[in-house]
C-alpha atoms as a PDB file:
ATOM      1  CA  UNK A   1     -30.516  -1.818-200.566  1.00  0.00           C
ATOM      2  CA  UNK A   2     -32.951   0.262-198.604  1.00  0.00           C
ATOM      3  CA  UNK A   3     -33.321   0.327-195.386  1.00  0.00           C
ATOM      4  CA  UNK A   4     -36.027   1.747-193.162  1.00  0.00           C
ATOM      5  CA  UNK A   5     -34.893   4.162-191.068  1.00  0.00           C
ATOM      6  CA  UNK A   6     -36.525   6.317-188.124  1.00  0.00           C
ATOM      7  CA  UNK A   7     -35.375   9.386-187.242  1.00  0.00           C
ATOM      8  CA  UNK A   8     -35.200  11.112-183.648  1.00  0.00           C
ATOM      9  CA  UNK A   9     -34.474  14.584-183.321  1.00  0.00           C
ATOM     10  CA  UNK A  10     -35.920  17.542-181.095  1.00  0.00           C
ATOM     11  CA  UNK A  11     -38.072  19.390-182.868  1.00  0.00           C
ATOM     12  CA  UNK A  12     -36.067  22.641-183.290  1.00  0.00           C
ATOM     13  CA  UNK A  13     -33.608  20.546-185.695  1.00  0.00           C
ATOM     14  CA  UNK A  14     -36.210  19.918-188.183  1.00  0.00           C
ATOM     15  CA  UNK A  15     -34.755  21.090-191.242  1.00  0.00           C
ATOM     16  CA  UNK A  16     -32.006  18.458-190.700  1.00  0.00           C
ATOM     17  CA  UNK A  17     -34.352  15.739-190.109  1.00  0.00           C
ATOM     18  CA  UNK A  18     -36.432  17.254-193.553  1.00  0.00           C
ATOM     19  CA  UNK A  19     -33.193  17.322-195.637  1.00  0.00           C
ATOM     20  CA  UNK A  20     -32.725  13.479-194.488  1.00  0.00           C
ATOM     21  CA  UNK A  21     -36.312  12.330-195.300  1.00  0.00           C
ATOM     22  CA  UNK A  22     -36.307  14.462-198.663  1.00  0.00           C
ATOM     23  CA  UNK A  23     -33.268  13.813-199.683  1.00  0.00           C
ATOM     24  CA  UNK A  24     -33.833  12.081-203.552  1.00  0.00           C
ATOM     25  CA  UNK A  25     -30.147  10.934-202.957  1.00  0.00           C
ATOM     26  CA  UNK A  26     -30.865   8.871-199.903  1.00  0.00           C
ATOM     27  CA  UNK A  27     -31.928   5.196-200.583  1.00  0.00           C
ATOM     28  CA  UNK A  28     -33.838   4.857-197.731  1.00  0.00           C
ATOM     29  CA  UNK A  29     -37.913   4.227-196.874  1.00  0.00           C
ATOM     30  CA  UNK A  30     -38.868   6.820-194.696  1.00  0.00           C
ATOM     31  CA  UNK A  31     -40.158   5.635-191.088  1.00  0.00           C
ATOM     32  CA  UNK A  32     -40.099   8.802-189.092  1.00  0.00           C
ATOM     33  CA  UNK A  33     -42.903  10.106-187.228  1.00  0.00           C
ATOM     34  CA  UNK A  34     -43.807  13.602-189.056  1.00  0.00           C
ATOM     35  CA  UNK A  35     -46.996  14.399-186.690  1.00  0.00           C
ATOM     36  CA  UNK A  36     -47.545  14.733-183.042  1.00  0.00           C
ATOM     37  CA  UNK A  37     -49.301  11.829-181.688  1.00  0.00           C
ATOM     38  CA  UNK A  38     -52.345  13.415-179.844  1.00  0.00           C
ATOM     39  CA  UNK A  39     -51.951  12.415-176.536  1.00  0.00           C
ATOM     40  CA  UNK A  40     -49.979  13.212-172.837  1.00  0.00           C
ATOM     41  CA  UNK A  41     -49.906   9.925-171.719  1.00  0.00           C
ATOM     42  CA  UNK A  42     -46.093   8.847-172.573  1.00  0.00           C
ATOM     43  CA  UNK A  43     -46.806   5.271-172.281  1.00  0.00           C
ATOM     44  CA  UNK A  44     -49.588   5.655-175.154  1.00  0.00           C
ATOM     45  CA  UNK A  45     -47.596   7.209-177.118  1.00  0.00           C
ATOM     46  CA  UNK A  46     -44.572   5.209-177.132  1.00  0.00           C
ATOM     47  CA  UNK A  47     -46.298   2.426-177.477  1.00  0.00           C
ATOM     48  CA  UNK A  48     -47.641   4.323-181.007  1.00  0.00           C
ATOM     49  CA  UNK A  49     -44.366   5.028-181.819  1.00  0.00           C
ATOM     50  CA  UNK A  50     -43.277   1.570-181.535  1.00  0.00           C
ATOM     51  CA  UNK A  51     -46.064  -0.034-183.263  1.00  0.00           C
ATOM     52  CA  UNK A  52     -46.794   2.389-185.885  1.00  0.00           C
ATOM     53  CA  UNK A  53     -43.077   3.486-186.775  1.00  0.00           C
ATOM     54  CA  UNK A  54     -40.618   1.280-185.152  1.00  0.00           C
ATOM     55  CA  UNK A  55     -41.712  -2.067-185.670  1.00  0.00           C
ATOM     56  CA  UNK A  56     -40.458  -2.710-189.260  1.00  0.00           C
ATOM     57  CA  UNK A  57     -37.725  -0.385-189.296  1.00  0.00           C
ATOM     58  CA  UNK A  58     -34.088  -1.538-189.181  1.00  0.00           C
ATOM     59  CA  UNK A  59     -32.300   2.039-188.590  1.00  0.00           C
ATOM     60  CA  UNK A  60     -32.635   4.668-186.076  1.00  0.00           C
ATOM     61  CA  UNK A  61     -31.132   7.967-187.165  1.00  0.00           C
ATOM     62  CA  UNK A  62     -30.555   9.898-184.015  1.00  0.00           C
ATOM     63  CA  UNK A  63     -29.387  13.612-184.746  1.00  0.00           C
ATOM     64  CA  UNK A  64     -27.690  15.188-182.034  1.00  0.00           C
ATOM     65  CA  UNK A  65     -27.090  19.003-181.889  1.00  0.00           C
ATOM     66  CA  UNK A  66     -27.843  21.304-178.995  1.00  0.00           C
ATOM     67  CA  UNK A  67     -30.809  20.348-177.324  1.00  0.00           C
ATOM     68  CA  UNK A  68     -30.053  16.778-177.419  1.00  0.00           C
ATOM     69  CA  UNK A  69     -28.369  16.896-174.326  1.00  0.00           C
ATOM     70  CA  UNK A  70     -28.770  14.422-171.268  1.00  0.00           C
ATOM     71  CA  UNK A  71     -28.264  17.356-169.039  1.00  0.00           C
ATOM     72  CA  UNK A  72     -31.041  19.884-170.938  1.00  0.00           C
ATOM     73  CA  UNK A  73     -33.516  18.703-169.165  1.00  0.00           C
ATOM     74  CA  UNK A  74     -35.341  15.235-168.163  1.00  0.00           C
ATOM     75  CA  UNK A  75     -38.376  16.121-169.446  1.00  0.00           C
ATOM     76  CA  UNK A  76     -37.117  18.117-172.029  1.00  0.00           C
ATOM     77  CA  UNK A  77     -35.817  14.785-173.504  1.00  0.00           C
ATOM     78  CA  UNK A  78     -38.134  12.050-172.300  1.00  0.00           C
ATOM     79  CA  UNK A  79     -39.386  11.495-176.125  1.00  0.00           C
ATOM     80  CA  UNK A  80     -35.694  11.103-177.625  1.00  0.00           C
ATOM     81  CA  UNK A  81     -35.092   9.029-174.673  1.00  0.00           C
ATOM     82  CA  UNK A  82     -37.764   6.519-175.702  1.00  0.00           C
ATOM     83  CA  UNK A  83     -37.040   6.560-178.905  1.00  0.00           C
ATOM     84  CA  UNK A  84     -33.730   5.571-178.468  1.00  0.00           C
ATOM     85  CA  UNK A  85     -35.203   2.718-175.827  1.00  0.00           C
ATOM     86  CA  UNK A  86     -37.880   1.038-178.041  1.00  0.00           C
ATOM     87  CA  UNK A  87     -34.920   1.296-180.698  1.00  0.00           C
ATOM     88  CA  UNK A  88     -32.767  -0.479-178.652  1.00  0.00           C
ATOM     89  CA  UNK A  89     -35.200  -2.929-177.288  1.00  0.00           C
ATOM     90  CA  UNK A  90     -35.210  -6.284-178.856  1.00  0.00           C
ATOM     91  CA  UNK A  91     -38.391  -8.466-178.512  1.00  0.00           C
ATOM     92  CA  UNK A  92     -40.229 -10.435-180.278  1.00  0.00           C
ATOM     93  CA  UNK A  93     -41.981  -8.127-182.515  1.00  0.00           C
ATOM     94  CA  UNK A  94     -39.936  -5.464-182.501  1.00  0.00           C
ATOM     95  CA  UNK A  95     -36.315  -6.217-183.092  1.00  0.00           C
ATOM     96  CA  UNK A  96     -33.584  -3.609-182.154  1.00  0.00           C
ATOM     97  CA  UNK A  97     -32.401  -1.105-184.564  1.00  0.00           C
ATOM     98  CA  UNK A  98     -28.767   0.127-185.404  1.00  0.00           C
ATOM     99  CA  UNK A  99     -28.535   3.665-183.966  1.00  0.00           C
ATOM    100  CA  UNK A 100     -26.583   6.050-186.174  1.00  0.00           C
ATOM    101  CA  UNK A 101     -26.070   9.502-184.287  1.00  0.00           C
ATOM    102  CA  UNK A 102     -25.398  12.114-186.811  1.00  0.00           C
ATOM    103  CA  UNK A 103     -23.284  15.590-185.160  1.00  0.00           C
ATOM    104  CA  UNK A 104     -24.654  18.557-186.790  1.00  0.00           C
ATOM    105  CA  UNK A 105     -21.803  21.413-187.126  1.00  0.00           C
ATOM    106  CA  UNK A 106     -22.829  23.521-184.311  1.00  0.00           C
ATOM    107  CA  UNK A 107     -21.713  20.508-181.875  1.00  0.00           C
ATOM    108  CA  UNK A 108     -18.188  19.593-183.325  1.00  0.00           C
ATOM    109  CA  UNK A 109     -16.071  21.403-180.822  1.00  0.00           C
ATOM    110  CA  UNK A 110     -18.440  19.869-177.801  1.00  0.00           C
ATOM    111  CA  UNK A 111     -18.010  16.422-179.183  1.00  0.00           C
ATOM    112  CA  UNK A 112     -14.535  15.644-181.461  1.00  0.00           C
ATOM    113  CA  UNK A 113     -11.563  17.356-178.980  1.00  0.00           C
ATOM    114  CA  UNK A 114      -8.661  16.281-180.856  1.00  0.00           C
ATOM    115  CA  UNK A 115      -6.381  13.391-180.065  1.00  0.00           C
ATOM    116  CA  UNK A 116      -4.102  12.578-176.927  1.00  0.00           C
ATOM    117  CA  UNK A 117      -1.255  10.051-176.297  1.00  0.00           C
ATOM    118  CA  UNK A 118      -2.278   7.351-174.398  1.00  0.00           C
ATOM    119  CA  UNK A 119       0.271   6.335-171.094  1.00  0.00           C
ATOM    120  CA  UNK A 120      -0.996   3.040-170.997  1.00  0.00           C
ATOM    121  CA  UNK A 121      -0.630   1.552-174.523  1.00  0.00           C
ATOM    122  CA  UNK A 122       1.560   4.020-175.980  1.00  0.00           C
ATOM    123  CA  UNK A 123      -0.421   5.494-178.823  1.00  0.00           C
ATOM    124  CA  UNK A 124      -2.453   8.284-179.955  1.00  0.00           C
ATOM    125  CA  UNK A 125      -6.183   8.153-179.500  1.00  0.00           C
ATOM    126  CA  UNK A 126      -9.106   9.973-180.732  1.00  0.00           C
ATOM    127  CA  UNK A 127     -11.017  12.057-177.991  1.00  0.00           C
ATOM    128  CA  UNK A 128     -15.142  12.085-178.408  1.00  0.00           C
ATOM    129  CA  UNK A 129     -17.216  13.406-175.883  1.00  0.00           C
ATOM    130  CA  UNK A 130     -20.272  11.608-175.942  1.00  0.00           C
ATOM    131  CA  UNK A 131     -21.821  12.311-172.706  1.00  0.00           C
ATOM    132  CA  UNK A 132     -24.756  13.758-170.497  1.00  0.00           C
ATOM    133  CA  UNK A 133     -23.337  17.588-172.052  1.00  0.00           C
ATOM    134  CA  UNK A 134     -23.879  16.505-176.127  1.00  0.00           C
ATOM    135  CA  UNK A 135     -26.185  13.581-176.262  1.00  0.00           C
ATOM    136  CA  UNK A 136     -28.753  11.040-173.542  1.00  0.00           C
ATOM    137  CA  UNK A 137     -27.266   8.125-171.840  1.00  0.00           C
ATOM    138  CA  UNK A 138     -29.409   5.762-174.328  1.00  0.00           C
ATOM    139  CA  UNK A 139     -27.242   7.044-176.896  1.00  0.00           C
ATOM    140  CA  UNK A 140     -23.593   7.698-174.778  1.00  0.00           C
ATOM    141  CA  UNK A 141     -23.908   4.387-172.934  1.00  0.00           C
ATOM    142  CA  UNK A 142     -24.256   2.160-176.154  1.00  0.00           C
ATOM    143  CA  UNK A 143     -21.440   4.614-177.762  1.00  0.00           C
ATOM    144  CA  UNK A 144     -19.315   3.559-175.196  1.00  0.00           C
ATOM    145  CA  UNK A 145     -20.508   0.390-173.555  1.00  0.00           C
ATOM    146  CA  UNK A 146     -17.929  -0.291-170.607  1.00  0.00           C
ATOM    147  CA  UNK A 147     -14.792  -2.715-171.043  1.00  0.00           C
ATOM    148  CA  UNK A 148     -11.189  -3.173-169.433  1.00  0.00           C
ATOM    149  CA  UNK A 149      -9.372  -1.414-172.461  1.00  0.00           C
ATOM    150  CA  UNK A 150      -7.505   1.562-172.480  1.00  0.00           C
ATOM    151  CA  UNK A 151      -9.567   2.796-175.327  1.00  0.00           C
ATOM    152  CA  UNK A 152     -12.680   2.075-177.709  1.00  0.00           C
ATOM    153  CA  UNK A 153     -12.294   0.452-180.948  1.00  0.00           C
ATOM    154  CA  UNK A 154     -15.062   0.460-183.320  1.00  0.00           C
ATOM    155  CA  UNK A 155     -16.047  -3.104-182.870  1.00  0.00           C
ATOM    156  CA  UNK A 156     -16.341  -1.816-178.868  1.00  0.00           C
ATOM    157  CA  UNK A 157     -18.913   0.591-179.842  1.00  0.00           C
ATOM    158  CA  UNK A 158     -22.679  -0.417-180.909  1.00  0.00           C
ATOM    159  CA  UNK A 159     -23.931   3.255-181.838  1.00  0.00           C
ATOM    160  CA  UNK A 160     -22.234   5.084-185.045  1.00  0.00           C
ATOM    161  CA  UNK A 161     -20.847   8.180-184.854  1.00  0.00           C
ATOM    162  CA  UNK A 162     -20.611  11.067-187.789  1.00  0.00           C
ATOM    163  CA  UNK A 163     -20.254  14.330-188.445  1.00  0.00           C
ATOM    164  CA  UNK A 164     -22.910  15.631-190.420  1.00  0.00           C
ATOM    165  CA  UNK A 165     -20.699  16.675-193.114  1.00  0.00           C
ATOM    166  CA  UNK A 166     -19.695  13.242-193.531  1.00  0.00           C
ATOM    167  CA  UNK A 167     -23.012  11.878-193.448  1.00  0.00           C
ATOM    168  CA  UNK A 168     -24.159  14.262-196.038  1.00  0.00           C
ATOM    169  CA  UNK A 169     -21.886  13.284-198.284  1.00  0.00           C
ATOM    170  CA  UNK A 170     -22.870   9.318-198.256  1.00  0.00           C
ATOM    171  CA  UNK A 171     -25.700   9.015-195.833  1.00  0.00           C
ATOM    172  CA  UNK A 172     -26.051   5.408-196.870  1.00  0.00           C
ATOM    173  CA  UNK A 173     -22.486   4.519-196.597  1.00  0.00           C
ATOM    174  CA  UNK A 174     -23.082   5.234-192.586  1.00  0.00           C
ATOM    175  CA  UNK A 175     -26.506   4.272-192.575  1.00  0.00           C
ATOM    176  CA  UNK A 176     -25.431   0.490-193.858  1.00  0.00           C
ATOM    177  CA  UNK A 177     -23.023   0.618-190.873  1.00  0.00           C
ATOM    178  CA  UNK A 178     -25.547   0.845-188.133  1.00  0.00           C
ATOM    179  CA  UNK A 179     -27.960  -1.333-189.891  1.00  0.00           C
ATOM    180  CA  UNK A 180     -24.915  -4.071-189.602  1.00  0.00           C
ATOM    181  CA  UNK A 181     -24.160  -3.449-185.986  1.00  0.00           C
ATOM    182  CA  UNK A 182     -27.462  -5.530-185.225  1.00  0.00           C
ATOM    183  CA  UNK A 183     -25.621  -8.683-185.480  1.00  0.00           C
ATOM    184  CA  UNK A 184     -22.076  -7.760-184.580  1.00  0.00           C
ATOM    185  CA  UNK A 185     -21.059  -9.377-181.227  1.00  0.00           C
ATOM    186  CA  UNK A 186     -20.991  -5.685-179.577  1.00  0.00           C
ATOM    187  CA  UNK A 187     -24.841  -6.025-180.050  1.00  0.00           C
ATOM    188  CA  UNK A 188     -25.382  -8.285-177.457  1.00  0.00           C
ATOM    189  CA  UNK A 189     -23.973  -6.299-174.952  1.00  0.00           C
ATOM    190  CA  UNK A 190     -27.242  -3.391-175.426  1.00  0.00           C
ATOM    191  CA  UNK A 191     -28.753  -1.689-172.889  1.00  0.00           C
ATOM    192  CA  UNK A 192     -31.511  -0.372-172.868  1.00  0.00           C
ATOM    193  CA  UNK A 193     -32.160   1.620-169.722  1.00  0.00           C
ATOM    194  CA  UNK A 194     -28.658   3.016-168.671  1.00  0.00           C
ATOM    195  CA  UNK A 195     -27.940   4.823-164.999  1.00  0.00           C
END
């Protein structure tokens, strides 16, 4: 089944956001904004974004490579950032989207660091660093929305995580994933404007 995704990325990783929206392979109707909206004022032009792009899609592909950082820059990211928040925002109109963040190669070693053994529970877990250094808090905070464990499971996270090379080789498998995170339990536990 298609589903209509939107796709935030900085603007100097647009040939992965191309290959996504071109992609004959990908099942997928195309919601992404592909032209600058011609204004400064940020409220304006999220409030475009939302109505024009956002408001029947179902998906938010978030692509996160080197300048997708929390930490490169406030300004520098203000537009992922609301992205991300009228994605995650669920109202009456516009109801919230799964968010699928897609790694792209150059960021493997910053995010995926291996595994450790755990003191407290006795086994192995998988160490992903997804912070203010690889992605914003929009994105990191609904990764890894807070709880009492000693680790996250996937049901503890609402955002997807993949490698691009996985993603590439069955977009749709991961893209079906966040799309069914909007109902899971995990969903109600959003938010949209992290500290």
């Amino acid at each position: 089944m298609k589903r209509k995704c939107f796709v935030s990325f900085k603007t100097e990783d647009v040939t992965y956001k191309n290959w996504i929206c071109e992609n004959p392979n990908i099942d997928m109707i195309d919601k992404s904004l592909h032209e600058r909206i011609g204004s400064n004022n940020p409220d304006y032009i999220m409030r475009r974004i939302r109505e024009d792009y956002l408001s029947d899609s179902t998906v938010t592909i978030h692509l996160i490579g080197q300048y997708s950082a929390e930490t490169y820059g406030p300004t520098e990211q203000e537009f992922i950032k609301r992205e991300l928040q009228a994605s995650l925002y669920n109202g009456e109109v516009n109801k919230r989207n799964g968010i699928l963040g897609v790694v792209f190669p150059s960021m493997y070693a910053s995010v995926y660091g291996g595994s450790n053994f755990c003191t407290t529970c006795g086994r192995v877990h998988n160490q992903v660093y997804i912070n203010d250094s690889t992605t914003v808090k929009e994105f990191s905070y609904n990764y890894y929305i807070p709880h009492n464990k000693c680790a996250w499971s996937e049901e503890d996270h609402y955002c997807v995580l993949v490698k691009w090379c996985n993603f590439e080789g069955d977009p749709e498998r991961y893209i079906e994933q966040a799309y069914m995170k909007r109902t899971a339990p995990i969903a109600e536990k959003v938010r949209v404007y992290p500290q």
